[in-house]
C-alpha atoms as a PDB file:
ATOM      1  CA  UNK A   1    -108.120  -2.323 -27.451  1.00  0.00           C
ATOM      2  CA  UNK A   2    -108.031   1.131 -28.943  1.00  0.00           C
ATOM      3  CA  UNK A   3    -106.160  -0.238 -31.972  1.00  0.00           C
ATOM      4  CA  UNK A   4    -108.443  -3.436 -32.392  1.00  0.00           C
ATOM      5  CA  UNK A   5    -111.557  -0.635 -32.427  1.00  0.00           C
ATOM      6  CA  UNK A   6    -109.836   1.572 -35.253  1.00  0.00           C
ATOM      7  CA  UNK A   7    -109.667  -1.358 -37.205  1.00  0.00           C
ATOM      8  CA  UNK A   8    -112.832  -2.760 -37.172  1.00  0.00           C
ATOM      9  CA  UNK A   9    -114.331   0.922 -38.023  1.00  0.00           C
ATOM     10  CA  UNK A  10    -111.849   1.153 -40.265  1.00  0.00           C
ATOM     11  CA  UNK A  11    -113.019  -2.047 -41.837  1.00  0.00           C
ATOM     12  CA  UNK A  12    -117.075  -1.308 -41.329  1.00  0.00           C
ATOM     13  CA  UNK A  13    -115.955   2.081 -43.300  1.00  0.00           C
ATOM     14  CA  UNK A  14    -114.175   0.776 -46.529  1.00  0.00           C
ATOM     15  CA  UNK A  15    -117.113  -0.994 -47.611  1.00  0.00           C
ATOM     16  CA  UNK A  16    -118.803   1.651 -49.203  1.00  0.00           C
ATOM     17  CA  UNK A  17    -117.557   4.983 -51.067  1.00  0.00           C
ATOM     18  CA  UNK A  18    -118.767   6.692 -49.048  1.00  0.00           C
ATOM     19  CA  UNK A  19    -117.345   5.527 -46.290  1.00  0.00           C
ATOM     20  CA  UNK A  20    -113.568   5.554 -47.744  1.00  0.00           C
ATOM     21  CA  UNK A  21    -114.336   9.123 -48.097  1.00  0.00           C
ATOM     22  CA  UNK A  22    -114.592   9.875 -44.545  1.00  0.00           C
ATOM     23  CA  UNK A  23    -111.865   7.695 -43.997  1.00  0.00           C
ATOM     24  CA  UNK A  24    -109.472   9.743 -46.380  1.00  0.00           C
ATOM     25  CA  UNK A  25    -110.621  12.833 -44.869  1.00  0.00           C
ATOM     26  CA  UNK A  26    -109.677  11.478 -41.175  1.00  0.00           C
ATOM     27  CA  UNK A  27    -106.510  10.422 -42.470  1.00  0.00           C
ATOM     28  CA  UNK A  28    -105.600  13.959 -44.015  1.00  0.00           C
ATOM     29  CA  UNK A  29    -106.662  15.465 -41.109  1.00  0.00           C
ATOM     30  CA  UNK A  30    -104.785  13.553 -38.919  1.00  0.00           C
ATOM     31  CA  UNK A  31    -101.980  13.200 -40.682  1.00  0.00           C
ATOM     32  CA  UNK A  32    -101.961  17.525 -40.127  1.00  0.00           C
ATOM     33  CA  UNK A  33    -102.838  17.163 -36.374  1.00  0.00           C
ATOM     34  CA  UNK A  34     -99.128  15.149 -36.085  1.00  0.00           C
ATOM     35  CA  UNK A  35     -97.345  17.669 -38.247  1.00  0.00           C
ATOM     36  CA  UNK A  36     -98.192  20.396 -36.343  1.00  0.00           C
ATOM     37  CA  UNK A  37     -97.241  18.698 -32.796  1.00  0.00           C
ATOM     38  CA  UNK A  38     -93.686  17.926 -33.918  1.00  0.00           C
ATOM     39  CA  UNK A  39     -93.206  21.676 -35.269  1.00  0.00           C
ATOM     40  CA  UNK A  40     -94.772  22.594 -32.211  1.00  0.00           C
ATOM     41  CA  UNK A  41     -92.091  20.480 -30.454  1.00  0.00           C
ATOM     42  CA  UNK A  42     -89.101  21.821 -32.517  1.00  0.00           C
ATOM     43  CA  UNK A  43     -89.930  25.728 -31.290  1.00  0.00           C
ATOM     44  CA  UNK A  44     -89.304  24.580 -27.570  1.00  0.00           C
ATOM     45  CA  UNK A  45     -92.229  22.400 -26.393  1.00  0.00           C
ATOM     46  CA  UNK A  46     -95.891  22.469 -26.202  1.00  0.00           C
ATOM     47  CA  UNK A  47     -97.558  25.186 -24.207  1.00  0.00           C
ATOM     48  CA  UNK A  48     -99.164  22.832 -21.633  1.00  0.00           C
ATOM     49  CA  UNK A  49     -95.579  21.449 -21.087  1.00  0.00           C
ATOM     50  CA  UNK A  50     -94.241  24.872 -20.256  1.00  0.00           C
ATOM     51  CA  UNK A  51     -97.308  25.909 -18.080  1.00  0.00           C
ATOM     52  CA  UNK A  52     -96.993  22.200 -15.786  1.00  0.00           C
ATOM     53  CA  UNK A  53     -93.163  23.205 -15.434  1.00  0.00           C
ATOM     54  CA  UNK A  54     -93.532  26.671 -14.638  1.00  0.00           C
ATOM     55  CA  UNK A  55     -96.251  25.436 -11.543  1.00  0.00           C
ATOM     56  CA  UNK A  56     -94.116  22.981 -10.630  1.00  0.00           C
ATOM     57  CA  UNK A  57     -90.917  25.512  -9.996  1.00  0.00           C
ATOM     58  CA  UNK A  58     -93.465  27.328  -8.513  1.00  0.00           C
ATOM     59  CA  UNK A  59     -94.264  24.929  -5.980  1.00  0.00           C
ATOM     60  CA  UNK A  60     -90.865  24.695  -4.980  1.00  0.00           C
ATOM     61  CA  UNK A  61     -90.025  27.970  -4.150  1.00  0.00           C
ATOM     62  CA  UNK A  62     -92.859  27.597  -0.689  1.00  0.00           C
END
């Protein structure tokens, strides 16, 4: 459903210059968002991932 949503905004959007503006400017941006998670992944992980597994080894030390 999420998918089927993007589309139709994305859709609503191109009709107007302005509108494939914004959607260029989402795209760039997002397309930096996904760059930095997977060189956040190649140093070892994301820092919520390491905080979770750190409480869960806590938890099983009681």
């Amino acid at each position: 459903m999420k998918k089927f949503f993007k589309v139709v905004v994305a859709r609503w959007l191109a009709r107007t210059p302005i509108g494939l503006a914004i959607l260029g400017l989402g795209w760039i941006l997002g397309r930096r968002r996904k760059e930095r998670a997977q060189s956040e992944g190649e140093r070892g992980g994301r820092r919520r991932d390491r905080i979770q597994s750190q409480g869960k080894q806590a938890g099983r030390r009681k």
